[in-house]
C-alpha atoms as a PDB file:
ATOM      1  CA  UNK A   1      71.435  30.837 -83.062  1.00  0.00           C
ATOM      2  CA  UNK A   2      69.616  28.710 -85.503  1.00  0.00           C
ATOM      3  CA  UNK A   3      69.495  25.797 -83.487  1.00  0.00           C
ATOM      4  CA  UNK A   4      68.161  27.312 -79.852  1.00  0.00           C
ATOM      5  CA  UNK A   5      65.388  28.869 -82.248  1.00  0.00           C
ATOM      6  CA  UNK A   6      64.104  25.744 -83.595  1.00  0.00           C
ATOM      7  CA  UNK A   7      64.610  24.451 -79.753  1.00  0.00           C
ATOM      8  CA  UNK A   8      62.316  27.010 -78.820  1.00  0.00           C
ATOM      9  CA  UNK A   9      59.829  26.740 -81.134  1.00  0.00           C
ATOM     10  CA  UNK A  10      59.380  22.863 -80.839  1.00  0.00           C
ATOM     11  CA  UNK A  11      59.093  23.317 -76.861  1.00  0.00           C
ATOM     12  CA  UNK A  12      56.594  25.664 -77.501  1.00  0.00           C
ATOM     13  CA  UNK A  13      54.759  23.045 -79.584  1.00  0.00           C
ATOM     14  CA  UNK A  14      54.913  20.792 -77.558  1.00  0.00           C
ATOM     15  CA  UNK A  15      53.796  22.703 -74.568  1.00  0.00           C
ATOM     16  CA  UNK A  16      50.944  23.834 -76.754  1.00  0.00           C
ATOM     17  CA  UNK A  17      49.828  20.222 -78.307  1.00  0.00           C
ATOM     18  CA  UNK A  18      49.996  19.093 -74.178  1.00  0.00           C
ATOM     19  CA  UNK A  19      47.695  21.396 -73.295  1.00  0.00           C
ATOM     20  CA  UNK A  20      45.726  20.563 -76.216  1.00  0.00           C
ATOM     21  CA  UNK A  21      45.783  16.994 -75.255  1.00  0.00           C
ATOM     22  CA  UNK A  22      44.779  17.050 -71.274  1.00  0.00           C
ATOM     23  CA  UNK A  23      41.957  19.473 -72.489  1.00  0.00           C
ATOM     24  CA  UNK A  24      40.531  16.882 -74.674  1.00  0.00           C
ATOM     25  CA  UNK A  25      40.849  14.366 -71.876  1.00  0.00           C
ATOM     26  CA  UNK A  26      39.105  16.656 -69.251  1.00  0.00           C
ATOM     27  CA  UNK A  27      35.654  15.390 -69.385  1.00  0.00           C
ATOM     28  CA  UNK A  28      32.414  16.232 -67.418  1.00  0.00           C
ATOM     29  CA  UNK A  29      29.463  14.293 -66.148  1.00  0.00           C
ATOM     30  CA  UNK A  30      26.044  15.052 -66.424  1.00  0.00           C
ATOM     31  CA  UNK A  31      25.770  15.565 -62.376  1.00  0.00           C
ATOM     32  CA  UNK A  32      28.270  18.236 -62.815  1.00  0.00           C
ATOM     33  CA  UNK A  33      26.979  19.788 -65.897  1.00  0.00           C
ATOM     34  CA  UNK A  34      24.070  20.057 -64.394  1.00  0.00           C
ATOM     35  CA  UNK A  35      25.333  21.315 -60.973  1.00  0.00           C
ATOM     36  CA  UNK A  36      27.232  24.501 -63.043  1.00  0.00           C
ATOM     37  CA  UNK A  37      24.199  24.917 -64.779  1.00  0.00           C
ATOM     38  CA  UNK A  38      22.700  25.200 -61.507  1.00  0.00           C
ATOM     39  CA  UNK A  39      25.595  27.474 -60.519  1.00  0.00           C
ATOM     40  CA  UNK A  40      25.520  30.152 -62.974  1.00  0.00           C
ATOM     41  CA  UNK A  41      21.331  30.415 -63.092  1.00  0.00           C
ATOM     42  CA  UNK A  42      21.865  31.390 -59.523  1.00  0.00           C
ATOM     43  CA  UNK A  43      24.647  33.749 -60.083  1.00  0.00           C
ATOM     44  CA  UNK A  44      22.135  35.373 -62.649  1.00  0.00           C
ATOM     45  CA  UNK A  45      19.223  35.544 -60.280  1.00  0.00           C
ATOM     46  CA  UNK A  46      20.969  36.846 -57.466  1.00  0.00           C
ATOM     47  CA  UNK A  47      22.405  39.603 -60.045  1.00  0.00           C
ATOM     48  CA  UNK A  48      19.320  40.962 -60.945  1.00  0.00           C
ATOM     49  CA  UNK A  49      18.076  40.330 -57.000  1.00  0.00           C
ATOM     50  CA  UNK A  50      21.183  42.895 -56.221  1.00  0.00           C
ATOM     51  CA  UNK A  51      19.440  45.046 -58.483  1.00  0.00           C
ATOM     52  CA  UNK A  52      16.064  44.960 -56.874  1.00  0.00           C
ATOM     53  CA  UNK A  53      18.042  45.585 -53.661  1.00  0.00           C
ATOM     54  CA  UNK A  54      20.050  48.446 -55.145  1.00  0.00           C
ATOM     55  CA  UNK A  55      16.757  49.957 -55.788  1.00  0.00           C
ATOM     56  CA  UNK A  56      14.401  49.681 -53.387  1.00  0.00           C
ATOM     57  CA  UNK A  57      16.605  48.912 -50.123  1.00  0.00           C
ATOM     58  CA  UNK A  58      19.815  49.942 -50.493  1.00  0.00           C
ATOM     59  CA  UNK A  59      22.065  51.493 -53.225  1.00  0.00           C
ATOM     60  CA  UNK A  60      25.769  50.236 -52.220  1.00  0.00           C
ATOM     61  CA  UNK A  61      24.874  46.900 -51.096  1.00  0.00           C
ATOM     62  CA  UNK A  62      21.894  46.306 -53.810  1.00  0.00           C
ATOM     63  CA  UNK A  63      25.539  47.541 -56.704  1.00  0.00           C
ATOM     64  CA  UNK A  64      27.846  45.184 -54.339  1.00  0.00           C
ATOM     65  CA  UNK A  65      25.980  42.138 -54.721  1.00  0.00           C
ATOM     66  CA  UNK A  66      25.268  42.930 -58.659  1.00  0.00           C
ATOM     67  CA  UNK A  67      28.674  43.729 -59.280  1.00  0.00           C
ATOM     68  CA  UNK A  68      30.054  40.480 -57.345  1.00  0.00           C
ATOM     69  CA  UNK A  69      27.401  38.106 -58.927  1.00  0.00           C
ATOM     70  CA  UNK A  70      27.751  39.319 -62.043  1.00  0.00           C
ATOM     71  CA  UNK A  71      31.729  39.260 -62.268  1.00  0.00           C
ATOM     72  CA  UNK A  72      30.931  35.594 -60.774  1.00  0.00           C
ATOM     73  CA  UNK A  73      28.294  34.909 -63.733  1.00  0.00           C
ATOM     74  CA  UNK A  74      30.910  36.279 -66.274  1.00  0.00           C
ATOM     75  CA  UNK A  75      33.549  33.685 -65.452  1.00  0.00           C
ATOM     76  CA  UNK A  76      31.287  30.964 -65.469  1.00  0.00           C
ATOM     77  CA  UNK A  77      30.366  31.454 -69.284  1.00  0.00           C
ATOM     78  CA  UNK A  78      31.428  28.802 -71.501  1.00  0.00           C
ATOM     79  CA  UNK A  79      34.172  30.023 -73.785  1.00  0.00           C
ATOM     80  CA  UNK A  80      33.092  29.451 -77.763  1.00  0.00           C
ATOM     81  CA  UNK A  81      36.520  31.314 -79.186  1.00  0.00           C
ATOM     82  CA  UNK A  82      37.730  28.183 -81.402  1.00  0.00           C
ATOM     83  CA  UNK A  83      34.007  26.838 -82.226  1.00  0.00           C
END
């Protein structure tokens, strides 16, 4: 029992130091950097632009596009957990 433990726990590792490793070798150019920069101000805009529609035009499709942008906004945000 011993030994399939300690199998276990050194596939995890190295499942976990692989994913460390082709994270660290994922890298991005400016273009695209700059492109999801591009990305998410839009997805903010449009947010707020759902809101404007929400209230002055119409209520359902004004909270539609706000709650779709915004989920899509959300997601895009860079994740700062291990920094």
């Amino acid at each position: 029992m011993g030994k399939t433990m300690s199998t276990r726990s050194s596939v995890i590792i190295y499942i976990d130091n692989l994913v460390k490793m082709i994270s660290i070798n994922i890298k991005t150019t400016k273009g695209e950097t700059m492109i999801q920069a591009i990305y998410i101000a839009l997805c903010f805009a449009i947010m707020f632009l759902g809101l404007i529609i929400a209230l002055h035009i119409h209520t359902w499709i004004g909270l539609s596009i706000m709650i779709l942008f915004g989920i899509k906004f959300m997601l895009q945000l860079p994740n700062n957990e291990g920094v």
